[in-house]
Protein backbone atom coordinates (compact mmCIF):
# COMPACT_ATOMS: atom_id res chain seq x y z
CA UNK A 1 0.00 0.00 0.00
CA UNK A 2 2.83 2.32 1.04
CA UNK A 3 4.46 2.33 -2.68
CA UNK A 4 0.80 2.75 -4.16
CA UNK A 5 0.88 5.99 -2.29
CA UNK A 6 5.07 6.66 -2.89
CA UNK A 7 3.78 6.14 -6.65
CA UNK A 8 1.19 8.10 -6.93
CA UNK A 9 2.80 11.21 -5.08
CA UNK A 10 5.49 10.94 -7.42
CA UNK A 11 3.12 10.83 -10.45
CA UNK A 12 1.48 13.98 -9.24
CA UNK A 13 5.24 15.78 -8.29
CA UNK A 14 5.98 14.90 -12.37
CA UNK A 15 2.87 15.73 -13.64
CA UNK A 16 3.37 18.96 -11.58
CA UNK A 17 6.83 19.54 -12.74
CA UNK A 18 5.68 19.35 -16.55
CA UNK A 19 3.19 22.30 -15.89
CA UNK A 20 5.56 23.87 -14.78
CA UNK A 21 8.06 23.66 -17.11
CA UNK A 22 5.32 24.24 -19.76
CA UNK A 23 4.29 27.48 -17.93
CA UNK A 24 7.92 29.04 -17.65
CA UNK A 25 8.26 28.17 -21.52
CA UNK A 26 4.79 30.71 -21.99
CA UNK A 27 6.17 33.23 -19.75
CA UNK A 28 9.68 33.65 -21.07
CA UNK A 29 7.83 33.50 -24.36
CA UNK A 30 5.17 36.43 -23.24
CA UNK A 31 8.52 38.97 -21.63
CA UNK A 32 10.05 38.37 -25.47
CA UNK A 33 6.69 39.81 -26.95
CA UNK A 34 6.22 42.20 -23.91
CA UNK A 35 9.72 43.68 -24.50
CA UNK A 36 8.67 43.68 -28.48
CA UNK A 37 6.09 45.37 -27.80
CA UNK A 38 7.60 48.04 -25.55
CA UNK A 39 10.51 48.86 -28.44
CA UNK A 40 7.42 49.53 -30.88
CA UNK A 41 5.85 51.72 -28.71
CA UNK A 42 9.02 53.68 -28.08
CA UNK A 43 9.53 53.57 -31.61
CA UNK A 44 6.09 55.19 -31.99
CA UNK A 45 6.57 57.91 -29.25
CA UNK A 46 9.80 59.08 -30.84
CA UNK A 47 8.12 59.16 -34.62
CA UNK A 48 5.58 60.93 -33.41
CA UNK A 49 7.80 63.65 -31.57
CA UNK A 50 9.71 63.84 -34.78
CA UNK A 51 6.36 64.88 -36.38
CA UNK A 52 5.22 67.21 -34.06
CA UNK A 53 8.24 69.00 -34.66
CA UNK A 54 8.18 68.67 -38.17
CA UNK A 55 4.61 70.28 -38.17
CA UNK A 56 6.16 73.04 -35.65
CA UNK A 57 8.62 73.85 -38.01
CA UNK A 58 6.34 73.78 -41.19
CA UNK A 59 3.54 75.91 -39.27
CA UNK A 60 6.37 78.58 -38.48
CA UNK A 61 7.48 79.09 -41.74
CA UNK A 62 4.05 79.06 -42.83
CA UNK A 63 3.28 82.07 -40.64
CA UNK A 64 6.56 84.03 -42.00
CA UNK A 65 5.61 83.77 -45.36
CA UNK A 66 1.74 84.92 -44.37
CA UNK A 67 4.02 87.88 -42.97
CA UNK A 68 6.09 88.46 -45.88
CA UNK A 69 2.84 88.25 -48.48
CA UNK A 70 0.84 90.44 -46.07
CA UNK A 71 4.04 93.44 -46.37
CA UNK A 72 4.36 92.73 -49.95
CA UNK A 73 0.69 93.30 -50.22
CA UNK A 74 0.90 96.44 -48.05
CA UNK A 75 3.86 97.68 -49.90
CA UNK A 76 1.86 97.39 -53.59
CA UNK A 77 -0.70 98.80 -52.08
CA UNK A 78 -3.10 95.31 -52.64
CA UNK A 79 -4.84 95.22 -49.48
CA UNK A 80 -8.33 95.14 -48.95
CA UNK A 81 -10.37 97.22 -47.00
């Protein structure tokens, strides 16, 4: 009866020790695709600060040459009333 029991406990202690073993595999799987993920977002964050400056810049110069049109207007004499 005693090595029934001694069998059986060391059936479960396997069994358990397989899940295991199957679960760390998932989980160093999931921190590869976690840490993925995390470089794409970082990725993302730093495109889209590029762009926001980008559009800075462009909406700067825009206003200049609104500035310079609006003296060359005034200069001609083109304005409207």
């Amino acid at each position: 009866m005693s090595d029934n029991v001694d069998n059986i406990i060391i059936e479960h202690l396997r069994a358990i020790r397989g899940d295991i073993a199957g679960l760390s595999t998932k989980i160093d799987t999931l921190v590869l695709r976690v840490h993925s993920l995390e470089d794409h977002v970082s990725t993302m964050r730093k495109d889209l600060a590029n762009l926001h400056g980008d559009i800075m810049l462009t909406h700067g110069r825009l206003d200049q040459i609104n500035e310079r049109v609006e003296h060359i207007e005034k200069r001609l004499d083109l304005t409207h009333a």
